[in-house]
Protein backbone atom coordinates (compact mmCIF):
# COMPACT_ATOMS: atom_id res chain seq x y z
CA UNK A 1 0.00 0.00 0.00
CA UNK A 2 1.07 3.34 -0.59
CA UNK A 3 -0.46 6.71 1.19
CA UNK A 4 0.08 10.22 0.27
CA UNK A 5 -1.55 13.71 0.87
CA UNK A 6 -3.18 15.13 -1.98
CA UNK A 7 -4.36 19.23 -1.24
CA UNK A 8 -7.55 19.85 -2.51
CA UNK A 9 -8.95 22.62 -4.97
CA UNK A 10 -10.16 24.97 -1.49
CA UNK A 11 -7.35 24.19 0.91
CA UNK A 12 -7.58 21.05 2.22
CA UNK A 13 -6.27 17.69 1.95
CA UNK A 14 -7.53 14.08 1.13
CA UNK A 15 -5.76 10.88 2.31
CA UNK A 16 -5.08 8.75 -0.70
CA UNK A 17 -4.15 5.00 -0.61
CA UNK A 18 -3.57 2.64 -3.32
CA UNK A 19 -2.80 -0.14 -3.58
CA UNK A 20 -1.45 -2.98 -6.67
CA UNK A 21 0.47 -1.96 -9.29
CA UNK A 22 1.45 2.02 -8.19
CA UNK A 23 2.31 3.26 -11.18
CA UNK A 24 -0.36 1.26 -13.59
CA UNK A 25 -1.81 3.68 -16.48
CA UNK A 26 -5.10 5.48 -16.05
CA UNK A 27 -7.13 2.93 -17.74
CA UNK A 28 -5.89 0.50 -15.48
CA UNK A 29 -6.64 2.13 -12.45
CA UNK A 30 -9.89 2.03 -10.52
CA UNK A 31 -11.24 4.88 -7.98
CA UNK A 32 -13.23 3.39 -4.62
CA UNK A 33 -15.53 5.90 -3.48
CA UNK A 34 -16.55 4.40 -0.19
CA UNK A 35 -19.94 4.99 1.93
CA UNK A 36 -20.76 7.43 4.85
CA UNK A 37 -19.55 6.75 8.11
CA UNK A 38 -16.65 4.49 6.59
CA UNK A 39 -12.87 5.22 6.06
CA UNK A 40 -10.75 4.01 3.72
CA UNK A 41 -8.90 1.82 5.29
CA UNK A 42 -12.27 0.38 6.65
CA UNK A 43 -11.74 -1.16 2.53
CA UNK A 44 -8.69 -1.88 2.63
CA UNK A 45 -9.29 -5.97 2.45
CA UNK A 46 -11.50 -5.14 -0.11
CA UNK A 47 -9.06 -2.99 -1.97
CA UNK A 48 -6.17 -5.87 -1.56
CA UNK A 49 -8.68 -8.25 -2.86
CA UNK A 50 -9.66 -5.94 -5.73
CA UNK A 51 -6.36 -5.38 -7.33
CA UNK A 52 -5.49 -9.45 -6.87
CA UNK A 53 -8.49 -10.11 -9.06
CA UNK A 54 -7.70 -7.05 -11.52
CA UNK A 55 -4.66 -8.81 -11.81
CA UNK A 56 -0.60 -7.26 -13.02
CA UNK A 57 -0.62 -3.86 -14.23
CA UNK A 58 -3.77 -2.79 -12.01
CA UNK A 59 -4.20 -0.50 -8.94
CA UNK A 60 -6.97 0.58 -6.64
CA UNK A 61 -6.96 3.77 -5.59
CA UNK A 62 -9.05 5.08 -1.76
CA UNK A 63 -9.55 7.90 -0.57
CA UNK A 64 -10.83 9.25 2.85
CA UNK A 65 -13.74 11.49 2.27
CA UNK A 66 -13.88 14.87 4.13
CA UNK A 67 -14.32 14.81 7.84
CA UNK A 68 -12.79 11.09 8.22
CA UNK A 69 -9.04 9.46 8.30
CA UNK A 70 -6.41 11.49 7.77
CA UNK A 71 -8.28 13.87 5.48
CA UNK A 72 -9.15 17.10 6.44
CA UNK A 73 -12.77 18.46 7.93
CA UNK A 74 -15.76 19.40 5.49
CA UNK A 75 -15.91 23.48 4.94
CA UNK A 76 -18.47 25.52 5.75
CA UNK A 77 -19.66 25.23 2.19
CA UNK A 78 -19.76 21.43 1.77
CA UNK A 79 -22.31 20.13 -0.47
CA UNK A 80 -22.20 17.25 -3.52
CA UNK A 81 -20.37 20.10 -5.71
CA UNK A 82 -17.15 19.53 -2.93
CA UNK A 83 -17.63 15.62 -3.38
CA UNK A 84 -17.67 15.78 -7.06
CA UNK A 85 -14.50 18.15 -7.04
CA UNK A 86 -12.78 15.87 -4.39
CA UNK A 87 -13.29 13.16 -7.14
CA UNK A 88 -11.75 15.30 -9.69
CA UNK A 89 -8.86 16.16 -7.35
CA UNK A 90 -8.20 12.09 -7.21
CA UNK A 91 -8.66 11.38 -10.94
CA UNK A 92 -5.82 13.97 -11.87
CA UNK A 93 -3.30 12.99 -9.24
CA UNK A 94 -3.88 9.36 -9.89
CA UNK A 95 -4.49 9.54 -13.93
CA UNK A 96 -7.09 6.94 -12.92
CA UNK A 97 -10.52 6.86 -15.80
CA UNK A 98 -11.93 3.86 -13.62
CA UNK A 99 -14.56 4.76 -10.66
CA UNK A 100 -16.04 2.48 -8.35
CA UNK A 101 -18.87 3.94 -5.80
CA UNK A 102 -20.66 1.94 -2.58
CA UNK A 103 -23.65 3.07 -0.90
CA UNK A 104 -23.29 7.09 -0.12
CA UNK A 105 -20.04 6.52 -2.35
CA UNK A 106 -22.17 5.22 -5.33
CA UNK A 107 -24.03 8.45 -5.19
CA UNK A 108 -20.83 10.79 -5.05
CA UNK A 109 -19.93 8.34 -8.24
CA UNK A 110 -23.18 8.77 -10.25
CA UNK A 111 -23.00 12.58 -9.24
CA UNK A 112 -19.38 12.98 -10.59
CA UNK A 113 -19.71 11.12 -13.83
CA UNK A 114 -22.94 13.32 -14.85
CA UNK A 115 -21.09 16.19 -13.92
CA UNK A 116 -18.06 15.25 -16.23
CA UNK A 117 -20.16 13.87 -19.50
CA UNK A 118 -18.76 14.82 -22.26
CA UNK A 119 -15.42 15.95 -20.99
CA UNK A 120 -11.80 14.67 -20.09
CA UNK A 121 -12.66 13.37 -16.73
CA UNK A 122 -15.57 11.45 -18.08
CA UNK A 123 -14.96 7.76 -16.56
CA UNK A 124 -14.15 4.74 -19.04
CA UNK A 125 -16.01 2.42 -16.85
CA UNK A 126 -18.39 3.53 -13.84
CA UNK A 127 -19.78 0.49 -11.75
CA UNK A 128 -21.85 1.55 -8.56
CA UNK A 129 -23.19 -1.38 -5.63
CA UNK A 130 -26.26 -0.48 -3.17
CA UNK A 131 -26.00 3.32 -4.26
CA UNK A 132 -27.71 5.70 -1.95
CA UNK A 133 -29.92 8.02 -4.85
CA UNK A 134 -33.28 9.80 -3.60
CA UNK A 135 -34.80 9.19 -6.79
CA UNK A 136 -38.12 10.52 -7.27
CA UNK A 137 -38.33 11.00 -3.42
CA UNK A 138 -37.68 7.42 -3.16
CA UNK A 139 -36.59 7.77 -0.03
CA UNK A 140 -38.61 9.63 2.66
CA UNK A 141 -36.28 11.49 4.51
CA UNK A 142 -38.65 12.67 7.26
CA UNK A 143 -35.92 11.59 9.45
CA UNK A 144 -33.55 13.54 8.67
CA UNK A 145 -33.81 16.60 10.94
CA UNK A 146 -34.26 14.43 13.56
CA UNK A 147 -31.37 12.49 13.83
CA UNK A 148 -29.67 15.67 12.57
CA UNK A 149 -30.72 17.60 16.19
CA UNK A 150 -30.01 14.45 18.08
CA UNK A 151 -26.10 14.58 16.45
CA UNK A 152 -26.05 17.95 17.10
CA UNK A 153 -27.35 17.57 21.14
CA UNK A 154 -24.50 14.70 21.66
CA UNK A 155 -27.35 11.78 22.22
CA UNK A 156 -25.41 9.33 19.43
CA UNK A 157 -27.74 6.43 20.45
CA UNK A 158 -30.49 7.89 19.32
CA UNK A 159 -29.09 9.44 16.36
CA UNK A 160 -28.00 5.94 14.98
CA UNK A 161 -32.06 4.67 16.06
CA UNK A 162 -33.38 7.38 13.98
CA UNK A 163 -30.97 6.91 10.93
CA UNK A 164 -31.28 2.80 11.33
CA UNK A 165 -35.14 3.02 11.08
CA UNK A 166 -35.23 6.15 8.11
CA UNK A 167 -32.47 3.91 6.17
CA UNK A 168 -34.55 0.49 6.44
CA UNK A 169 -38.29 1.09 6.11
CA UNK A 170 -40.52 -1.73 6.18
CA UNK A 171 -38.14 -3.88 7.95
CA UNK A 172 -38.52 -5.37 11.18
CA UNK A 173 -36.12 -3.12 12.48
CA UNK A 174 -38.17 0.35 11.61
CA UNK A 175 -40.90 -0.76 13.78
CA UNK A 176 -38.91 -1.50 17.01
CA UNK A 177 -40.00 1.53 19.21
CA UNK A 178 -37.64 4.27 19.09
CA UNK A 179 -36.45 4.34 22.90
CA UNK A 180 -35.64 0.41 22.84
CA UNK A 181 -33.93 0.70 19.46
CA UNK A 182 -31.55 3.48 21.48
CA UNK A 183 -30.80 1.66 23.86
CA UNK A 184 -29.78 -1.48 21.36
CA UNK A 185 -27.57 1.29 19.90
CA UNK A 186 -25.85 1.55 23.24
CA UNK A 187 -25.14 -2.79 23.10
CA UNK A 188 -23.99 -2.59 19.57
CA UNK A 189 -21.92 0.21 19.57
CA UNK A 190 -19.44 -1.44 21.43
CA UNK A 191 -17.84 -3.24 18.41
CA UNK A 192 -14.67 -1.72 16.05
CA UNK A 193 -16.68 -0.61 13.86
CA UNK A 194 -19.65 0.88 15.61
CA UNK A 195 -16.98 2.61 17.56
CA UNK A 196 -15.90 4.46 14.08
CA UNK A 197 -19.53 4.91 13.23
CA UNK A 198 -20.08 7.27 16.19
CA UNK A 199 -17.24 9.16 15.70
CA UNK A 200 -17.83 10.39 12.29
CA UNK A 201 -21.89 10.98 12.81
CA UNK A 202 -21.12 14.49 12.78
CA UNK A 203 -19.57 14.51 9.14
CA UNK A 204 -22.44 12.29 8.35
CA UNK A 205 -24.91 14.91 9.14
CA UNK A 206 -23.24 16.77 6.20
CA UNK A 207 -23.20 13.75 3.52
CA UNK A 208 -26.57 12.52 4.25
CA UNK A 209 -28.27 16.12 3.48
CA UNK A 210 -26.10 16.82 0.36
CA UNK A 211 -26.96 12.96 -1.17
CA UNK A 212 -30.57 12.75 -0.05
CA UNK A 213 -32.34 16.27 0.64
CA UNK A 214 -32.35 17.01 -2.91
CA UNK A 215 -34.91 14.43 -4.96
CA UNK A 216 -32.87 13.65 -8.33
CA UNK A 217 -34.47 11.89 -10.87
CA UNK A 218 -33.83 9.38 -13.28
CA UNK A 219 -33.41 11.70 -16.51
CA UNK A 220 -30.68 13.61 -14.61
CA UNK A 221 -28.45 10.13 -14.92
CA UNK A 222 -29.12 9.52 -18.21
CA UNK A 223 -26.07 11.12 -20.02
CA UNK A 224 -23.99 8.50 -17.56
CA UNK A 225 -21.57 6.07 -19.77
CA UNK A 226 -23.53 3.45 -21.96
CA UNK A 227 -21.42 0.70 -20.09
CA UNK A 228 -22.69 1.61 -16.62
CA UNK A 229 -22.89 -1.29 -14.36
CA UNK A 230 -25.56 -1.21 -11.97
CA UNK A 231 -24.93 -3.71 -8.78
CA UNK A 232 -27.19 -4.27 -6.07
CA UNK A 233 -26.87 -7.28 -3.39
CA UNK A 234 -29.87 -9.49 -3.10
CA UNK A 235 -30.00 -9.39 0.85
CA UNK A 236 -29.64 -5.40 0.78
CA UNK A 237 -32.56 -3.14 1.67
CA UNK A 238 -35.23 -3.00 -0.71
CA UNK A 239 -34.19 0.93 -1.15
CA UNK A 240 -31.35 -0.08 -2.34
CA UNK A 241 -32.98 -2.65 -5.24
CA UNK A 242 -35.65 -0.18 -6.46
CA UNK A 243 -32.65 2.63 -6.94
CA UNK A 244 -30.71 0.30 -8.68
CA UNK A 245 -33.79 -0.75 -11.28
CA UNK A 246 -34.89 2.66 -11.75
CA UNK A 247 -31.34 3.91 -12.61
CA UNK A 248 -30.40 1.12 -15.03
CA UNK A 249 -33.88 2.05 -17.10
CA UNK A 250 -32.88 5.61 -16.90
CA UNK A 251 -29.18 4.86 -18.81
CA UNK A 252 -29.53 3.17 -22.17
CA UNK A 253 -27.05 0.70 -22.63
CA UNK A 254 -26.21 0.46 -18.90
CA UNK A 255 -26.48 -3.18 -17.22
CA UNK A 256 -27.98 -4.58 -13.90
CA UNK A 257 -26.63 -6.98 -11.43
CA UNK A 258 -28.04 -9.13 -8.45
CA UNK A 259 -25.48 -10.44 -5.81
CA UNK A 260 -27.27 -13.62 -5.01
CA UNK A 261 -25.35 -13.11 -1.69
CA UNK A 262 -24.86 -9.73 -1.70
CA UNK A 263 -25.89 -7.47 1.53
CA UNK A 264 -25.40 -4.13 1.92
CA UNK A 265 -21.96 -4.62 3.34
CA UNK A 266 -20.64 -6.72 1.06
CA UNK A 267 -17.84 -4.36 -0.48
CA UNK A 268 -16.04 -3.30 2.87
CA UNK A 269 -16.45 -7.37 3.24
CA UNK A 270 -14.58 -8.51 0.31
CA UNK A 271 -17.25 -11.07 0.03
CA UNK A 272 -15.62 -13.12 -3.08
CA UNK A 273 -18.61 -13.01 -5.15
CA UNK A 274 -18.84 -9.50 -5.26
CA UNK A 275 -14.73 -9.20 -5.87
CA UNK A 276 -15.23 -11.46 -8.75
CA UNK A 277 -17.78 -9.62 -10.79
CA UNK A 278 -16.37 -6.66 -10.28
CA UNK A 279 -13.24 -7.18 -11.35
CA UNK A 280 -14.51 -9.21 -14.63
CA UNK A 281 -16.71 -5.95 -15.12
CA UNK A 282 -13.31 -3.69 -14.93
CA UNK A 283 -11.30 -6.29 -16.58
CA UNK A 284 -13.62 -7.01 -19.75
């Protein structure tokens, strides 16, 4: 693995780690955008496993996001447009013309590559898994002020109740009362990564408004690349599966996938299904 520091169009700096072949050419280089509330070494297996399947001559190339790792805080101005720019930053120190997006991640991916259609930074190959897109209002984000204020007064268990229930509607665990949830929080929170997940709720707060507050809708994707892959785990939320179906009619030419195994976490996992057919996807 090799990490650098790579300053940013307004000031500040992103944490950059690839990994493979270092000095592979941009077409052989793929750009992880990972999820909220995840750094990027939370992917590094997945990043090792990545550039095995690739194969010689390939790298993987992870960034921390602003307000997590070693890169430096969201402005007072953040929005998508900082996201999208970050991803620029990373495409011309790296040369990479590969991107790769999961979850919150997919959405700073599809956001970038409509952004640069039609110009130099336009991707080769753009492959998103479980990407979090408010299409059409898809998502109701009632909750969102809500676990916003409870960030904001310090109560973390209930801020990861409120976003657990708004993120999985219709699931078992949306209609476990709101107190009880909290204090399940509290249990869980205890683990590695739970541990992470609280500290970076505040930067979340930020991500979660620019990706979902503003309803996009299928038309706005459709001038993504013709070989747009489209991946979406079979065990993931059902948010997750309607996205992914309304996207892939929205971009002619683009294709769909189902993980038979696939859950929502299945990138950070390295599950080897998911390596597999993603790296045939890059590779092909």
């Amino acid at each position: 693995m090799k990490e650098r520091g790579i300053k940013t169009h307004d000031g500040g700096k992103l944490a950059l780690y690839s990994y493979g072949a270092y000095e592979a050419p941009g077409e052989r280089r793929v750009v992880l955008i990972g999820g909220a509330f995840l750094t990027a070494l939370i992917y590094r297996p997945f990043s090792v496993a990545l550039a095995k399947g690739l194969g010689e001559g390939w790298a993987v190339d992870v960034y921390d996001r602003r307000g997590r790792g070693n890169s430096t805080g969201q402005p007072h101005n953040y929005s998508m447009a900082t996201e999208i720019e970050d991803v620029r930053t990373i495409m011309d120190a790296t040369g990479a013309r590969n991107i790769l997006g999961h979850s919150l991640g997919g959405s700073v991916a599809l956001n970038a590559a409509q952004a640069f259609a039609g110009s130099s930074h336009e991707p080769g190959k753009l492959a998103v898994y479980d990407a979090a897109v408010n299409i059409d209002g898809s998502m109701d984000m009632d909750w969102l002020p809500g676990f916003a204020d409870a960030v904001d007064k310090g109560d973390v268990n209930r801020a990861m109740a409120r976003m657990r229930r708004g993120m999985q509607p219709g699931t078992a665990l949306a209609r476990v009362p709101e107190p009880i949830l909290a204090g399940l929080m509290a249990v869980v929170s205890r683990t590695k990564v739970n541990k992470l997940f609280r500290q970076l709720l505040p930067s979340g707060v930020g991500e979660l408004k620019a990706a979902f507050e503003d309803a996009d809708t299928p038309q706005d994707f459709s001038v993504l690349p013709s070989n747009t892959h489209f991946m979406v785990g079979k065990k993931s939320p059902q948010f997750y599966k309607v996205t992914a179906a309304r996207l892939n009619r929205a971009v002619p030419g683009s294709t769909l996938e189902v993980s038979p195994k696939g859950f929502h976490g299945s990138v950070p996992a390295a599950v080897n299904e998911l390596v597999s057919d993603i790296s045939d996807y890059f590779k092909s």
